[in-house]
C-alpha atoms as a PDB file:
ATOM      1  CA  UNK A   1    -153.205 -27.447 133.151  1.00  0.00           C
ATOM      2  CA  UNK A   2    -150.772 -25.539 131.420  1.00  0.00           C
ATOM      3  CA  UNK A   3    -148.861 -21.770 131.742  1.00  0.00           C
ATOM      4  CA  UNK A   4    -146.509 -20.554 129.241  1.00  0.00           C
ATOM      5  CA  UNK A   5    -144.141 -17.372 130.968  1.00  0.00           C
ATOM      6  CA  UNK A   6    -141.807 -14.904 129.995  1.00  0.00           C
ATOM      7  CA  UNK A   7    -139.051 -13.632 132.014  1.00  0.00           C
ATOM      8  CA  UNK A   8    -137.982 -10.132 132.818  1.00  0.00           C
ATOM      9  CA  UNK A   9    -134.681  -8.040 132.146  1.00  0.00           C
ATOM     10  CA  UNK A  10    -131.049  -9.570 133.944  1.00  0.00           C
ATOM     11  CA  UNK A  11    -132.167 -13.129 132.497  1.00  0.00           C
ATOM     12  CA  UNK A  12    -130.446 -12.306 128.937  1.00  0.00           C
ATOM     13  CA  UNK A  13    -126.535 -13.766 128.128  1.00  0.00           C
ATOM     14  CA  UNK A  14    -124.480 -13.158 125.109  1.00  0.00           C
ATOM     15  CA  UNK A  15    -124.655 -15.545 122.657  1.00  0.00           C
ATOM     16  CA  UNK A  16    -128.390 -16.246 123.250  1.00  0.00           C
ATOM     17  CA  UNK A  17    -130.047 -16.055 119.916  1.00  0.00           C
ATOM     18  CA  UNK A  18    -127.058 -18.903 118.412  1.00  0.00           C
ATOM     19  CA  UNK A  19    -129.021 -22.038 118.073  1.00  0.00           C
ATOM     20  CA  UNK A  20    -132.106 -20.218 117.194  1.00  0.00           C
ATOM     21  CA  UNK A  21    -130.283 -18.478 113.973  1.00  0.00           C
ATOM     22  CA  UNK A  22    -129.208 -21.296 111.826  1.00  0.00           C
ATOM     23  CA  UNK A  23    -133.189 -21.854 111.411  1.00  0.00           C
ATOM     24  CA  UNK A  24    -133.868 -20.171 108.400  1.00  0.00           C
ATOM     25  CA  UNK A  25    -137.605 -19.248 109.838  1.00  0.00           C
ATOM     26  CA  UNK A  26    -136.297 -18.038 112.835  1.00  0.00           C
ATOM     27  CA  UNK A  27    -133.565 -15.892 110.831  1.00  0.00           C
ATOM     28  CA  UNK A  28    -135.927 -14.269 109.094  1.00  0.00           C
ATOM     29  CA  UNK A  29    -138.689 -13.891 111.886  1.00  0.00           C
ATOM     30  CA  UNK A  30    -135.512 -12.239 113.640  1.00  0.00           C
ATOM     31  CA  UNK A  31    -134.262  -9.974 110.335  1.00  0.00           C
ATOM     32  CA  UNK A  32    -138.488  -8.845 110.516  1.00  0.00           C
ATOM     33  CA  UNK A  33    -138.038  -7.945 113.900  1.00  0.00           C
ATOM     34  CA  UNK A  34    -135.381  -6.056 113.650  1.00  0.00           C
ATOM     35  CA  UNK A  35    -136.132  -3.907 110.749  1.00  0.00           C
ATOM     36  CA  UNK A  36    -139.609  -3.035 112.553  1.00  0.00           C
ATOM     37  CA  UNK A  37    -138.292  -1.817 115.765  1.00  0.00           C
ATOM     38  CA  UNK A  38    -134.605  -0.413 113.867  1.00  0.00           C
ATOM     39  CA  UNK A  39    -132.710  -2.282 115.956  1.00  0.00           C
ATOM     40  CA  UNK A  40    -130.289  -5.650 115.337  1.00  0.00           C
ATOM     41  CA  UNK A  41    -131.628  -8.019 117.392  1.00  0.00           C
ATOM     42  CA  UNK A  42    -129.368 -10.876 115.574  1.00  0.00           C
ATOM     43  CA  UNK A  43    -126.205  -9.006 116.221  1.00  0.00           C
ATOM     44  CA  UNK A  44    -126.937  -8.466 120.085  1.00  0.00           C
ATOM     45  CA  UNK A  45    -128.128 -12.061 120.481  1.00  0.00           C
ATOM     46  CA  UNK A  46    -125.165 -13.384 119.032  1.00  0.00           C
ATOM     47  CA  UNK A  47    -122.054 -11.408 118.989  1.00  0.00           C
ATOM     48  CA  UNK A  48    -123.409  -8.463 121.699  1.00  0.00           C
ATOM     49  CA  UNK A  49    -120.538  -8.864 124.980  1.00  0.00           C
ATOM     50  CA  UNK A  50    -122.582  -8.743 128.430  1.00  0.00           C
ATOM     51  CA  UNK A  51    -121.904  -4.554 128.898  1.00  0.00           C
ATOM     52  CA  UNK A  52    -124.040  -4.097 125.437  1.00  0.00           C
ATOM     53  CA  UNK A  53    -126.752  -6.155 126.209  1.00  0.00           C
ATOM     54  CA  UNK A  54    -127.118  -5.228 129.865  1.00  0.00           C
ATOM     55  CA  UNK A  55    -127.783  -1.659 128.373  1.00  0.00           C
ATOM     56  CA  UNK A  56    -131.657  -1.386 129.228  1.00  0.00           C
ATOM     57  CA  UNK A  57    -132.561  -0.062 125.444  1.00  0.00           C
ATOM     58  CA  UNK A  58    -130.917  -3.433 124.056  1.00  0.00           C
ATOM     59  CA  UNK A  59    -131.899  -6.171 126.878  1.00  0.00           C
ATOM     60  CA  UNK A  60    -135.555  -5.233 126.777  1.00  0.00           C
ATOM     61  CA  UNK A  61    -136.676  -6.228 123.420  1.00  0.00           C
ATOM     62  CA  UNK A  62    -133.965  -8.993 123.117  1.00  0.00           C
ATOM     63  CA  UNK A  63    -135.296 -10.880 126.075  1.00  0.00           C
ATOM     64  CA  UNK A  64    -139.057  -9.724 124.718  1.00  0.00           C
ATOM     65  CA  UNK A  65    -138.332 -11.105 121.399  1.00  0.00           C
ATOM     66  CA  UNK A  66    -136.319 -14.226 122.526  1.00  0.00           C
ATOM     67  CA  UNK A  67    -139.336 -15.412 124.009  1.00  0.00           C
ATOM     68  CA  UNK A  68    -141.760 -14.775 121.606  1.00  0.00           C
ATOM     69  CA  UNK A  69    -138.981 -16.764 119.153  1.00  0.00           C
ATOM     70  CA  UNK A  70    -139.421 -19.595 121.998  1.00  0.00           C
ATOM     71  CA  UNK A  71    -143.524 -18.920 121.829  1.00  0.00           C
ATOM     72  CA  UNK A  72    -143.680 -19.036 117.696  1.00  0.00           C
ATOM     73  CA  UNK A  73    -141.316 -22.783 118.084  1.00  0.00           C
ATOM     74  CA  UNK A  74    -143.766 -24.412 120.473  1.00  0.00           C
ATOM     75  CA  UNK A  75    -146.637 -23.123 118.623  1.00  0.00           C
ATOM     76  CA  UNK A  76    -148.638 -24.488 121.398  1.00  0.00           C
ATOM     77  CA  UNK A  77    -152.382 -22.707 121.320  1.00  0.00           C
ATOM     78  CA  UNK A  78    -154.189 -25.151 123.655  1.00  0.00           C
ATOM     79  CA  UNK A  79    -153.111 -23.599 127.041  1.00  0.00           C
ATOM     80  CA  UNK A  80    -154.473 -22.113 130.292  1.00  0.00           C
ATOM     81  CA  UNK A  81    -152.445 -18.992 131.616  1.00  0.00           C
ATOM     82  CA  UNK A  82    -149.624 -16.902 130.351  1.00  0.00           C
ATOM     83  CA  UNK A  83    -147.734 -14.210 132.600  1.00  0.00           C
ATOM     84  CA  UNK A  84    -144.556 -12.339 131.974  1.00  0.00           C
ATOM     85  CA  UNK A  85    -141.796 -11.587 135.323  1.00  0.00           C
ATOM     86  CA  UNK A  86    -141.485  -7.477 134.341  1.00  0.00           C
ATOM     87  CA  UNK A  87    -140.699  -6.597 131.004  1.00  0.00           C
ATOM     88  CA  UNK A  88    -141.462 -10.254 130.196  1.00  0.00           C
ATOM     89  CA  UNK A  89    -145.498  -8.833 130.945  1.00  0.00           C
ATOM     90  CA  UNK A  90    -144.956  -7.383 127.040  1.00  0.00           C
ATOM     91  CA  UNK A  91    -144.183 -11.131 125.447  1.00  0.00           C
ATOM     92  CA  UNK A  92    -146.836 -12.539 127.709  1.00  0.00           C
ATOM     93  CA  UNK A  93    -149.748  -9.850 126.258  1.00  0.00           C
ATOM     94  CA  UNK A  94    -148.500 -10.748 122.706  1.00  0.00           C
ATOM     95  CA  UNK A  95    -149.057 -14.604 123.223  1.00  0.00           C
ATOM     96  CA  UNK A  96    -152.303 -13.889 124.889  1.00  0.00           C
ATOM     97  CA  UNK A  97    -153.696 -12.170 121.637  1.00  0.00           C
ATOM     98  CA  UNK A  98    -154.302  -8.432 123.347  1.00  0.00           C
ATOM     99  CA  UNK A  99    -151.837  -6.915 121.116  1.00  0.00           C
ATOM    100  CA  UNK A 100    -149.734  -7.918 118.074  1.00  0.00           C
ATOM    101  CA  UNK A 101    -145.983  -9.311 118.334  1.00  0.00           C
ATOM    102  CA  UNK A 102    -144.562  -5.942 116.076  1.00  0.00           C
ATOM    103  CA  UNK A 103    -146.968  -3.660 118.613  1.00  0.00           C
ATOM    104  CA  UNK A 104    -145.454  -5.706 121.606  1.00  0.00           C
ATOM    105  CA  UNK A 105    -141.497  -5.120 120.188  1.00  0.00           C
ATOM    106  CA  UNK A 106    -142.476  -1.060 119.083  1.00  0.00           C
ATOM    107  CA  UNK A 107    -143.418  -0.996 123.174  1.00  0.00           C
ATOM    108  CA  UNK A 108    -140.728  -3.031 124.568  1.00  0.00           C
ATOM    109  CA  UNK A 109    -138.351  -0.758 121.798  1.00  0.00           C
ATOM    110  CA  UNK A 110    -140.027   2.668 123.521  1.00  0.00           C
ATOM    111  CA  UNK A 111    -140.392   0.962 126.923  1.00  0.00           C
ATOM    112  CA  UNK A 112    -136.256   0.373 126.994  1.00  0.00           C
ATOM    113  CA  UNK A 113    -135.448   3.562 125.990  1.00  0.00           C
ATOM    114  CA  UNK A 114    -137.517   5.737 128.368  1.00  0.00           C
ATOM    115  CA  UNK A 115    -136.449   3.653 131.195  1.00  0.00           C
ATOM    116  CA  UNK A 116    -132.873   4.027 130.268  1.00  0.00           C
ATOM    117  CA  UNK A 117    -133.361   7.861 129.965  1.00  0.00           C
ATOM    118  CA  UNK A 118    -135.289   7.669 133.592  1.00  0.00           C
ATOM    119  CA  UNK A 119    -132.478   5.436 134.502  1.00  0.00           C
ATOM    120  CA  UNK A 120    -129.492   8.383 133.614  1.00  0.00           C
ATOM    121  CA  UNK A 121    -130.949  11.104 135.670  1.00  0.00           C
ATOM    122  CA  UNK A 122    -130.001   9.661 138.975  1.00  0.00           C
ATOM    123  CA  UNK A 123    -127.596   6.540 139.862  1.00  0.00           C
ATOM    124  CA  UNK A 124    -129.798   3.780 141.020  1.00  0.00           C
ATOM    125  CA  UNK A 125    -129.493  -0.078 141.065  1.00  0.00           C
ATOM    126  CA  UNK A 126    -131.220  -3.263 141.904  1.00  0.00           C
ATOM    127  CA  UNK A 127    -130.236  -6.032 144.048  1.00  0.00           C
ATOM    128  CA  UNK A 128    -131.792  -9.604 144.728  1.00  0.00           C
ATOM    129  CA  UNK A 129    -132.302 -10.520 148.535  1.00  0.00           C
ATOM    130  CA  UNK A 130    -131.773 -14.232 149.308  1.00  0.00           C
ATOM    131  CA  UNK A 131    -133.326 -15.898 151.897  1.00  0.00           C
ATOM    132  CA  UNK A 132    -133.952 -14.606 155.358  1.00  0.00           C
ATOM    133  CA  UNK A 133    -137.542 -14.095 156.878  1.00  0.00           C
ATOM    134  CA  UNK A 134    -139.415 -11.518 154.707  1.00  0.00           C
ATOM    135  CA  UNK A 135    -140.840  -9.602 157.545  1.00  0.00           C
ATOM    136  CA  UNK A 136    -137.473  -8.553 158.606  1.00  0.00           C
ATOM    137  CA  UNK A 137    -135.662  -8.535 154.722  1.00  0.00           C
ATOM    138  CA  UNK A 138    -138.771  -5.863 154.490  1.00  0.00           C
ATOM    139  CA  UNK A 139    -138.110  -3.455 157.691  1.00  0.00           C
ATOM    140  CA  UNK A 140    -134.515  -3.849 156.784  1.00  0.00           C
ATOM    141  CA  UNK A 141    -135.236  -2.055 153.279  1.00  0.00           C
ATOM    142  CA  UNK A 142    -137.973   0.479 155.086  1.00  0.00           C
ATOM    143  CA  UNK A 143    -135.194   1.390 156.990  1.00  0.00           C
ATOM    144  CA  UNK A 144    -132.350   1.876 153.617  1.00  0.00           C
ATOM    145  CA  UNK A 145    -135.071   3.868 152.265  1.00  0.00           C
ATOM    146  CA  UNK A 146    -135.140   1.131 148.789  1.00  0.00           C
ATOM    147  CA  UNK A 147    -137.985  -0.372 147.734  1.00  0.00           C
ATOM    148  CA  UNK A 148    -139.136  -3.757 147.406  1.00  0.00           C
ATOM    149  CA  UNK A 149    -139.367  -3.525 143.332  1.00  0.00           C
ATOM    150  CA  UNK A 150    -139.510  -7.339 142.915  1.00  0.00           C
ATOM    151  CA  UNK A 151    -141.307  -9.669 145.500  1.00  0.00           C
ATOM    152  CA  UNK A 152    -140.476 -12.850 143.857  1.00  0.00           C
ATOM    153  CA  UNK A 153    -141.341 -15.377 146.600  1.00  0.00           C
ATOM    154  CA  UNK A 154    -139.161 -18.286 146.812  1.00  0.00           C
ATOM    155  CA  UNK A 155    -136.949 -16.645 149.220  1.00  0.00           C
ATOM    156  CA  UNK A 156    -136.400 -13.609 147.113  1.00  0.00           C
ATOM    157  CA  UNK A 157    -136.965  -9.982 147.148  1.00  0.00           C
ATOM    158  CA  UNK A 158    -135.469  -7.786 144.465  1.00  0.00           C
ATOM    159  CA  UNK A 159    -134.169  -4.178 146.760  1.00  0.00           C
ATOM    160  CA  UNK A 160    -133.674  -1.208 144.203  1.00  0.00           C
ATOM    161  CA  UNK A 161    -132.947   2.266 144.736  1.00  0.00           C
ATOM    162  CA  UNK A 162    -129.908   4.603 145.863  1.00  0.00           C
ATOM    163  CA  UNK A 163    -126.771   2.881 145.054  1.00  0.00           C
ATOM    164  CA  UNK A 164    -124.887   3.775 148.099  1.00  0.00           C
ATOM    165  CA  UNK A 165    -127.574   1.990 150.420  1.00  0.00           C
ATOM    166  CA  UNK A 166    -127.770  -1.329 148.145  1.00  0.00           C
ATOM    167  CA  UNK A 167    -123.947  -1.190 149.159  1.00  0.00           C
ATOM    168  CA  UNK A 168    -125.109  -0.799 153.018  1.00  0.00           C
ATOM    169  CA  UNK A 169    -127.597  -3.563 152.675  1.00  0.00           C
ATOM    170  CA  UNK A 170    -124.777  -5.305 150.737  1.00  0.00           C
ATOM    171  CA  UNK A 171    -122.120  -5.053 153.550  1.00  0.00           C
ATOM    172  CA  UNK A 172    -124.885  -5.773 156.332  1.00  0.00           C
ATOM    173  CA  UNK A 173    -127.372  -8.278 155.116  1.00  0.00           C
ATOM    174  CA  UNK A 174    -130.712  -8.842 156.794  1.00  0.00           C
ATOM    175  CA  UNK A 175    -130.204 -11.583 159.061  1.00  0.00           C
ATOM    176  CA  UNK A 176    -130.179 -15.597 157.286  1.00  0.00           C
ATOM    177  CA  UNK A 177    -129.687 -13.392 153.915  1.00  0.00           C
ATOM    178  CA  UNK A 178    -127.459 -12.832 151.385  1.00  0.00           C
ATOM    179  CA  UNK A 179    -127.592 -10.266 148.692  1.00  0.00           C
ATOM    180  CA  UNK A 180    -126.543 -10.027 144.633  1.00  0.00           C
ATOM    181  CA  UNK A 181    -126.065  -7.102 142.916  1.00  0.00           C
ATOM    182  CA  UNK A 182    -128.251  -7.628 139.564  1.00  0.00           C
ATOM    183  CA  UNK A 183    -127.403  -6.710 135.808  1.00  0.00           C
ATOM    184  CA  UNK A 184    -129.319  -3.601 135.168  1.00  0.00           C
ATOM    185  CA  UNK A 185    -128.995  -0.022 135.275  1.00  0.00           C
ATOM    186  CA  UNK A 186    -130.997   1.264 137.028  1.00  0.00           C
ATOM    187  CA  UNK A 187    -134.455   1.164 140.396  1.00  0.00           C
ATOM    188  CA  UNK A 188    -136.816  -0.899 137.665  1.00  0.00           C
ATOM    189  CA  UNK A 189    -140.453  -0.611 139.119  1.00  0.00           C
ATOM    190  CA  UNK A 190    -139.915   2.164 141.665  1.00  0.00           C
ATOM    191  CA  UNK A 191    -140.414   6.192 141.705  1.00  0.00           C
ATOM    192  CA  UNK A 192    -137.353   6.244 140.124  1.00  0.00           C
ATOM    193  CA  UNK A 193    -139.227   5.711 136.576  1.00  0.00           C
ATOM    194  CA  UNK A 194    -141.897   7.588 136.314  1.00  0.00           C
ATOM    195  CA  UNK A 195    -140.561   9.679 134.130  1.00  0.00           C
ATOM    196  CA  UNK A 196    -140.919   7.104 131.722  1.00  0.00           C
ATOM    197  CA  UNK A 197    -144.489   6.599 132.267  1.00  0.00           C
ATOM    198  CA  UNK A 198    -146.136   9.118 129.883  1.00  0.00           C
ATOM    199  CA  UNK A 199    -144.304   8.864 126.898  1.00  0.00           C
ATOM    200  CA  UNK A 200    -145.246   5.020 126.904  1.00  0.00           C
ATOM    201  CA  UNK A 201    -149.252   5.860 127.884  1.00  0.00           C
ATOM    202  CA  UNK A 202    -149.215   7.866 124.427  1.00  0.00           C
ATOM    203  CA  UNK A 203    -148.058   5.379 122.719  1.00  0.00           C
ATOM    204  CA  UNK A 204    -149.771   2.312 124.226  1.00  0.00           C
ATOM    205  CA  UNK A 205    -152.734   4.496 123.101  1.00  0.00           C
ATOM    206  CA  UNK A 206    -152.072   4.141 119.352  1.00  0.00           C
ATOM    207  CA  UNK A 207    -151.610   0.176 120.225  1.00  0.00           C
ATOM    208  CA  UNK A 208    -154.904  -1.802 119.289  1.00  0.00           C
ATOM    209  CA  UNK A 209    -155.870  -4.279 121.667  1.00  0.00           C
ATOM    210  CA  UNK A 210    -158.475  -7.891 121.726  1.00  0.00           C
ATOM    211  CA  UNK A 211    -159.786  -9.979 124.191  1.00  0.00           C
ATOM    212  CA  UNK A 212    -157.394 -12.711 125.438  1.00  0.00           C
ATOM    213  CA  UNK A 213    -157.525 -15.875 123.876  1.00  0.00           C
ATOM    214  CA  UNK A 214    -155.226 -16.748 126.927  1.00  0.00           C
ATOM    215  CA  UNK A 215    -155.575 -15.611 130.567  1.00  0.00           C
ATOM    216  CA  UNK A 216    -153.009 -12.873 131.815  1.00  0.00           C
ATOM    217  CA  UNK A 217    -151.785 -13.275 135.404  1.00  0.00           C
ATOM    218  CA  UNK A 218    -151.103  -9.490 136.491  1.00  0.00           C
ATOM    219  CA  UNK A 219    -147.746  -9.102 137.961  1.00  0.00           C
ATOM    220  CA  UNK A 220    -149.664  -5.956 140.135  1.00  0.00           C
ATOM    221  CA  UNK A 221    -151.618  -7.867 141.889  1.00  0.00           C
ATOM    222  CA  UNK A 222    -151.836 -12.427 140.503  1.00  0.00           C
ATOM    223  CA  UNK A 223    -155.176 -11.696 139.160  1.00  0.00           C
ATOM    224  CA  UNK A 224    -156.768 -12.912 136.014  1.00  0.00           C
ATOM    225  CA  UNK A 225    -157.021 -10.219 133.408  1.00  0.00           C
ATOM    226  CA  UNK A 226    -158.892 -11.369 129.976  1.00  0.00           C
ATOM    227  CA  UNK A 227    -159.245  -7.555 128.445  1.00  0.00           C
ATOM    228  CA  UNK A 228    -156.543  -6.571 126.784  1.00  0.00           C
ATOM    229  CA  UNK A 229    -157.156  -3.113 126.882  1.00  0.00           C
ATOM    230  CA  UNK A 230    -156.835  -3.594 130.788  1.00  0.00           C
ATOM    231  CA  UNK A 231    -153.829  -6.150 129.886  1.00  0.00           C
ATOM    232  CA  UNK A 232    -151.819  -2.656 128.181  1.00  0.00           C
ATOM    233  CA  UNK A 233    -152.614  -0.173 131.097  1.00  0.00           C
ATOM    234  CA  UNK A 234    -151.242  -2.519 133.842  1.00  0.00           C
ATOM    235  CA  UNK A 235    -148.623  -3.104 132.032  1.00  0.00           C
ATOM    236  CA  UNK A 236    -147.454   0.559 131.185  1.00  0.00           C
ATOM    237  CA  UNK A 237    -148.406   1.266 135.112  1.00  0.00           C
ATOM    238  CA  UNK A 238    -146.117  -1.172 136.054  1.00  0.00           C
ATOM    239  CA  UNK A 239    -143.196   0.203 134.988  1.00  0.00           C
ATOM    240  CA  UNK A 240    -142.899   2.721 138.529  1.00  0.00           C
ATOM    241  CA  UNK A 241    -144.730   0.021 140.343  1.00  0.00           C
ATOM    242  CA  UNK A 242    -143.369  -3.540 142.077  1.00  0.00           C
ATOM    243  CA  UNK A 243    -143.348  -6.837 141.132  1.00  0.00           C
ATOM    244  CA  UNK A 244    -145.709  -9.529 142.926  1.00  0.00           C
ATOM    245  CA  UNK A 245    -144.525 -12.339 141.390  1.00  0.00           C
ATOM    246  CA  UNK A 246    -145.230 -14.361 144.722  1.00  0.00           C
ATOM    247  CA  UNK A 247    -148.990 -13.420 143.861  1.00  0.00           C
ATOM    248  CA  UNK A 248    -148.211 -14.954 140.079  1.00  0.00           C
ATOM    249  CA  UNK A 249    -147.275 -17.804 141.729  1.00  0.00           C
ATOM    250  CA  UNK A 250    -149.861 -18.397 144.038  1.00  0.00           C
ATOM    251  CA  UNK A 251    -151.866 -17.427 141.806  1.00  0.00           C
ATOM    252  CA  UNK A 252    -150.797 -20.616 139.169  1.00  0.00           C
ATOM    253  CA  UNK A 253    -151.295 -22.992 142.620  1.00  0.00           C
ATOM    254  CA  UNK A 254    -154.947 -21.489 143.282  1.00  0.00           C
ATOM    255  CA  UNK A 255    -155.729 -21.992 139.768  1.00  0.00           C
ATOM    256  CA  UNK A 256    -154.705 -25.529 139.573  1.00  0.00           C
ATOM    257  CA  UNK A 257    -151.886 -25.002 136.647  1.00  0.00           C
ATOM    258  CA  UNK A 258    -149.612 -28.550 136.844  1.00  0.00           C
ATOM    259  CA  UNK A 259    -146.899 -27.471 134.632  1.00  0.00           C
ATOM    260  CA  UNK A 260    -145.171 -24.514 133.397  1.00  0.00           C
ATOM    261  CA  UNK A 261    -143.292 -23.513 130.519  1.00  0.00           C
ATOM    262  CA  UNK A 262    -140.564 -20.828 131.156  1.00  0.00           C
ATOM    263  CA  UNK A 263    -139.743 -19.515 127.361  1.00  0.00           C
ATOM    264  CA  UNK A 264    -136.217 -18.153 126.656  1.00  0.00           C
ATOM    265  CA  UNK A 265    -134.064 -17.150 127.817  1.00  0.00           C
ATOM    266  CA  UNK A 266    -134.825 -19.073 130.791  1.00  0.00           C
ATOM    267  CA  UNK A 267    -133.942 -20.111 134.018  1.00  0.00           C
ATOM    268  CA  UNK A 268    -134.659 -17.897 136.309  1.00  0.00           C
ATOM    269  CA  UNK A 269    -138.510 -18.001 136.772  1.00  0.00           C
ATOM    270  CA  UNK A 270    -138.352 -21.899 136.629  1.00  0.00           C
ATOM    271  CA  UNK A 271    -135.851 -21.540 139.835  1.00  0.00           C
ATOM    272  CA  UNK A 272    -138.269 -19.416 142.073  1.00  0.00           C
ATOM    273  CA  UNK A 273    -141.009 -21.970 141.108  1.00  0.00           C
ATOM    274  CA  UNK A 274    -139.067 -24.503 142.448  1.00  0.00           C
ATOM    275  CA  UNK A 275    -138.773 -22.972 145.681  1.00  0.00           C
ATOM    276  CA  UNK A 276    -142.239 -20.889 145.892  1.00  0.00           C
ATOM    277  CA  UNK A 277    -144.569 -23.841 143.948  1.00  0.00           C
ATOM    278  CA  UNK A 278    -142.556 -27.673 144.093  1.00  0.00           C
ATOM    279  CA  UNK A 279    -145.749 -29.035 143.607  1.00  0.00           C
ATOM    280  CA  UNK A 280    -146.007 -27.544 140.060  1.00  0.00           C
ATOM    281  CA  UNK A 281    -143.603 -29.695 137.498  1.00  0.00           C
ATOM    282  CA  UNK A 282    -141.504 -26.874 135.332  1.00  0.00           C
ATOM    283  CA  UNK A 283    -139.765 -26.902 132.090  1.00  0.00           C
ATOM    284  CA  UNK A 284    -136.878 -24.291 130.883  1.00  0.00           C
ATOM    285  CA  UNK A 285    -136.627 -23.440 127.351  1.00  0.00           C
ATOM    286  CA  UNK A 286    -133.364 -22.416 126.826  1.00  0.00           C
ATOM    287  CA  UNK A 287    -132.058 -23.327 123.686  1.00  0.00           C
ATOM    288  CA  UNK A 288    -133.901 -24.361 120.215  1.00  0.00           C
ATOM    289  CA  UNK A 289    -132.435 -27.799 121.142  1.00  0.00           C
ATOM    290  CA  UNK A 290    -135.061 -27.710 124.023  1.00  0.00           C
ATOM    291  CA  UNK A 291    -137.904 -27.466 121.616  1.00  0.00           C
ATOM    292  CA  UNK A 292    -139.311 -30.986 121.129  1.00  0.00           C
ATOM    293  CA  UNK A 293    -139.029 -31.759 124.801  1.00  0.00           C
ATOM    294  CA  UNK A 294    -140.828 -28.466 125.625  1.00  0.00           C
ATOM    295  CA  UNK A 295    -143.649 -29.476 123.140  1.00  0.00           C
ATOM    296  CA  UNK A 296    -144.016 -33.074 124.833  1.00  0.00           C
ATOM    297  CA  UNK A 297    -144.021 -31.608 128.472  1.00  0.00           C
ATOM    298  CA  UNK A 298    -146.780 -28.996 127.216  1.00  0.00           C
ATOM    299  CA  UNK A 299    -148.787 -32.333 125.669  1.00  0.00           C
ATOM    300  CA  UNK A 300    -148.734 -33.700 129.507  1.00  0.00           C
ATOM    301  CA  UNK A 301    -150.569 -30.943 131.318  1.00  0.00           C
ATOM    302  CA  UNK A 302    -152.056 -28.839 128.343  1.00  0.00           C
END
């Protein structure tokens, strides 16, 4: 049983659209994009240096439509599950069929933009947790006063808020832990955005929606969502709201998914499924030199 995924925002590297480009379909799939949403998605996935596409109004619908690129290559339709880490929840409703590719990169376009305004009105950060026991990784963070935005499983927990106490919990770790400050700008998936809530409900309300033709697993909560009008409101909740991608995962091992398929650009995802899931085989589709392997791992557990 197959899942395809998506991942979220700090997964995207300069240069990452160059071996999709000198496909002429892919060019032009790109050059549609970008005229739709006003906004060069060739230039920032090939020349763009790290600072420009760590800006939150450019990484969001570059890593959005990098894997729906990877999605359109595999052209795989026979599969179980889909599920998105984040902002990787808009590329996952796209392949599921409960809203359109162009309606998917207009929200990710609006989506990056009000969270980089929410982001400017107070200095906030993110930082990934490593190891340690959660219980006390947790306490440790009630205590800081940040949030547990991310709960990735796998030994991870994403800590967001005030910058000055990600620099405490920087200089004194929770015990067995170490701790990375992430590439974002700003306390994704915490109070700290919900000023970019409402301008995203009006539009996601102009944004027709269908019944899955693929399963959604809800990064709120692991469960199966097949209504894509439901699909759209958890994702535009999300956005001031953590990440349970633990429950995503347990979720693939209660469902009895064998192999996943971590579009581009990817990595990340397929690393906390090693850790959180072994028992589920995982393939990383990073390049469009990945492509044919991708397609015969998908014809082994699709």
């Amino acid at each position: 049983m197959l899942a395809i995924i998506a991942p979220g925002q700090g997964s995207q590297t300069p240069g990452m659209f160059s071996s999709w480009v000198t496909n002429p379909e892919f060019h032009a799939l790109l050059s549609q994009w970008s005229m739709r949403i006003d906004l060069d998605l060739i230039r920032l996935g090939t020349t763009a240096d790290a600072d420009e596409i760590k800006d939150t109004s450019n990484a969001q619908p570059l890593i959005v439509a990098a894997s729906l690129l990877g999605a359109h290559s595999l052209g795989i339709k026979n599969y179980s599950y889909t599920s998105g880490h984040s902002v990787g929840e808009l590329a996952a409703a796209a392949m599921s069929g409960a809203i359109s590719d162009e309606d998917a990169l207009r929200l990710v376009r609006a989506r990056g933009i009000e969270m980089a305004k929410a982001a400017g009105l107070s200095p906030a950060g993110m930082s990934a947790v490593l190891g340690g026991d959660r219980d006390i990784v947790l306490k440790k963070l009630n205590e800081l006063q940040l949030v547990a935005a991310n709960d990735n499983g796998g030994g991870q927990i994403v800590a967001a808020g005030d910058l000055e106490a990600l620099a405490t919990l920087s200089e004194n770790p929770p015990e067995g832990a170490r701790v990375r400050a992430l590439a974002v700008a700003g306390a994704f998936h915490t109070s700290f955005m919900a000023p970019a809530i409402e301008p995203l409900r009006t539009l996601a309300a102009t944004i027709p929606t269908a019944p899955t033709t693929i399963s959604v697993i809800s990064n709120k909560d692991g469960e199966v969502v097949t209504d894509g009008a439901q699909v759209l409101t958890r994702i535009v909740n999300q956005i001031a709201n953590p990440v349970r991608w633990d429950l995503c995962m347990q979720a693939f091992k209660n469902l009895g998914v064998t192999g996943v398929i971590e579009l581009p650009p990817a990595g990340t995802l397929v690393g906390l499924l090693k850790r959180g899931a072994p028992e589920i085989e995982t393939f990383a589709l990073k390049s469009a030199d990945d492509v044919s392997a991708a397609k015969e791992f998908a014809g082994r557990h699709a």
